[in-house]
Protein backbone atom coordinates (compact mmCIF):
# COMPACT_ATOMS: atom_id res chain seq x y z
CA UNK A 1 105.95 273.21 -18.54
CA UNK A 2 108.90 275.11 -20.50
CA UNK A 3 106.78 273.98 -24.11
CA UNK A 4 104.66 275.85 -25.59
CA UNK A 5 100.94 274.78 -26.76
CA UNK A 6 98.08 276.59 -28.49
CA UNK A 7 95.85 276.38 -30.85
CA UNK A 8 96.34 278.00 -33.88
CA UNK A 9 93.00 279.62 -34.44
CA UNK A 10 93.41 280.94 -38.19
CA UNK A 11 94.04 277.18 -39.17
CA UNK A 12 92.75 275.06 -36.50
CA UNK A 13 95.63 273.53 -35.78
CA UNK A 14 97.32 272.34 -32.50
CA UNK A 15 101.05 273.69 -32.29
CA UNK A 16 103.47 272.31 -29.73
CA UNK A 17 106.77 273.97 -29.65
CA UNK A 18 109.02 271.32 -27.91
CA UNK A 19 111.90 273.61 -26.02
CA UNK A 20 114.82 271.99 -24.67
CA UNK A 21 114.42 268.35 -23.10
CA UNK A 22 111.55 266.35 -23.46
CA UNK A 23 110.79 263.96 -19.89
CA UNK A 24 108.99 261.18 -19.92
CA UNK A 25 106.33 263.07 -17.10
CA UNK A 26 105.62 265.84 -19.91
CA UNK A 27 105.21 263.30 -22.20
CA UNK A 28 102.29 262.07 -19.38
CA UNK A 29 101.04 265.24 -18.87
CA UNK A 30 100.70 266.16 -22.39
CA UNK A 31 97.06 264.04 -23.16
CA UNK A 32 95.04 266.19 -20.82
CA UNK A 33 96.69 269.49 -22.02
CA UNK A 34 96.06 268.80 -25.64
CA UNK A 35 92.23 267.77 -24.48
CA UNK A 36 92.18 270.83 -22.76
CA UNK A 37 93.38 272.99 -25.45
CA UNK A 38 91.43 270.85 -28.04
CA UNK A 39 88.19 271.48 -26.45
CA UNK A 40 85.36 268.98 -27.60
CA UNK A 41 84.04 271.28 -29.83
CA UNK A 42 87.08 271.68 -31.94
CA UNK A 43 86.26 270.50 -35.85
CA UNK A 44 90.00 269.00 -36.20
CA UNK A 45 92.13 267.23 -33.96
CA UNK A 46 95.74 267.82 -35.99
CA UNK A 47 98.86 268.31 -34.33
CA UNK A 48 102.19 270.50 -35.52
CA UNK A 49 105.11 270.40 -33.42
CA UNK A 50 107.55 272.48 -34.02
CA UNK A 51 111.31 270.89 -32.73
CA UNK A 52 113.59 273.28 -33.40
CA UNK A 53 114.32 273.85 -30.34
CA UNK A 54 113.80 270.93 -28.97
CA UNK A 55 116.62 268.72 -27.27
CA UNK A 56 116.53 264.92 -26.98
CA UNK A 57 113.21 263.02 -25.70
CA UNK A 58 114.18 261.24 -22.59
CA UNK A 59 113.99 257.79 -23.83
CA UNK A 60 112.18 255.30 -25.61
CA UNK A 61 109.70 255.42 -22.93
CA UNK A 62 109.30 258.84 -24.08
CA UNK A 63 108.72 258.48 -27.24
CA UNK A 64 106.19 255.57 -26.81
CA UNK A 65 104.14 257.60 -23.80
CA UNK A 66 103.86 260.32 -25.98
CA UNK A 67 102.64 258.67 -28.85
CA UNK A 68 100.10 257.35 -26.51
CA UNK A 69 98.89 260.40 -25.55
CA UNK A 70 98.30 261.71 -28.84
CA UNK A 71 96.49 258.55 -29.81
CA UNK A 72 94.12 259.22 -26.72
CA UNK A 73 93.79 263.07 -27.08
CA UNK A 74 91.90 261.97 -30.36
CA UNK A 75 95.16 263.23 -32.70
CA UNK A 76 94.31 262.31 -35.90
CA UNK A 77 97.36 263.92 -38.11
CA UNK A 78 100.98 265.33 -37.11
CA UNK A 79 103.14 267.16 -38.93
CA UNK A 80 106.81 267.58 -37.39
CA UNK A 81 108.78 270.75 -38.52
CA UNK A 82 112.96 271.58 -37.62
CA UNK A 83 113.85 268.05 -37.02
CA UNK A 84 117.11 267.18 -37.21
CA UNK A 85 118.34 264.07 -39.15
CA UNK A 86 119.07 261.71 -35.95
CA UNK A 87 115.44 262.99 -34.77
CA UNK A 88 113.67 261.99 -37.85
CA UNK A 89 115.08 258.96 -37.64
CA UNK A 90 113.98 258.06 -34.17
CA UNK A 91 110.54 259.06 -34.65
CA UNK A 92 110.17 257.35 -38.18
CA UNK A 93 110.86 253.85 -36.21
CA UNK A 94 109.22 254.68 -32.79
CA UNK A 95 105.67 255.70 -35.41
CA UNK A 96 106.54 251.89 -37.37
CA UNK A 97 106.81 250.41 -33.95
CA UNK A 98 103.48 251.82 -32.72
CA UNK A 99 100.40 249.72 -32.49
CA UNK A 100 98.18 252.75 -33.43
CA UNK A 101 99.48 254.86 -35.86
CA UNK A 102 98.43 258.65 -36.86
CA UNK A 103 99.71 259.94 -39.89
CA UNK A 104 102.99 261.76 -39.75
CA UNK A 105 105.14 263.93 -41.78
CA UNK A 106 108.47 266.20 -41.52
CA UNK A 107 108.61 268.96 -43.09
CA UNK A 108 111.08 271.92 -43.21
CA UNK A 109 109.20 274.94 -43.04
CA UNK A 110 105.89 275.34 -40.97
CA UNK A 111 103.72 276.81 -44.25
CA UNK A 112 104.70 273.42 -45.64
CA UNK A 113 103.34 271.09 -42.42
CA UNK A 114 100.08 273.61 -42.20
CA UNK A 115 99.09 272.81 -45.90
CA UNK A 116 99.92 269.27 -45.34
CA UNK A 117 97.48 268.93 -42.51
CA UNK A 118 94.82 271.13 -44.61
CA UNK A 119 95.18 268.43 -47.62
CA UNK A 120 94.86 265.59 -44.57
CA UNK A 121 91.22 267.13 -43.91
CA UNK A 122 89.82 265.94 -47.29
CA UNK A 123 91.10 262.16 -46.98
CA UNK A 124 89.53 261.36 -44.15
């Protein structure tokens, strides 16, 4: 996989930097590798991906798989940062659309999304 994932240690945060096109078959494989880089033990299950690099999801099937696999890798907030207008847009329907939704914000600077998912801890 061209992406990037790891867990941001310091603030126990998932990052996923989305490079170049997204497939539907990443979009598959990406459950097990956030389990994997989750771990059980892990005390939050937040998500930031980081698309500022990233070029158009495949299609709607995508988008919908993917959402899917964040639901069943246990993702329980996502904060998207560097997405473009058209991007935005797509996800903000595709996340209305979904039967289970995680909350989700875009922000444009990554300090922003990391302090977003910090407040998230304290709501739930």
């Amino acid at each position: 996989m061209k992406h990037e994932l790891r867990m941001d240690t310091e603030n126990e945060i998932l990052v996923f930097h989305i490079i170049g096109d997204y497939t539907t078959e990443e979009a598959r494989e990406s459950e097990a590798l956030f389990k994997k880089e989750l771990g059980e033990s892990s005390p939050f299950r937040q998500l930031l991906v980081d698309l500022s690099k990233a070029g158009p999801m495949e299609s709607r099937e995508t988008r919908k798989v993917q959402n899917d696999s964040m639901v069943k890798a246990g993702i329980t907030d996502t904060a998207f940062v560097g997405a473009t207008a058209a991007t935005r847009m797509i996800a903000k329907v595709m996340i209305k659309l979904s039967s289970e939704t995680i909350p989700t914000q875009f922000f444009a600077a990554t300090d922003e999304a990391i302090n977003w998912l910090k407040n998230q801890r304290g709501r739930k």
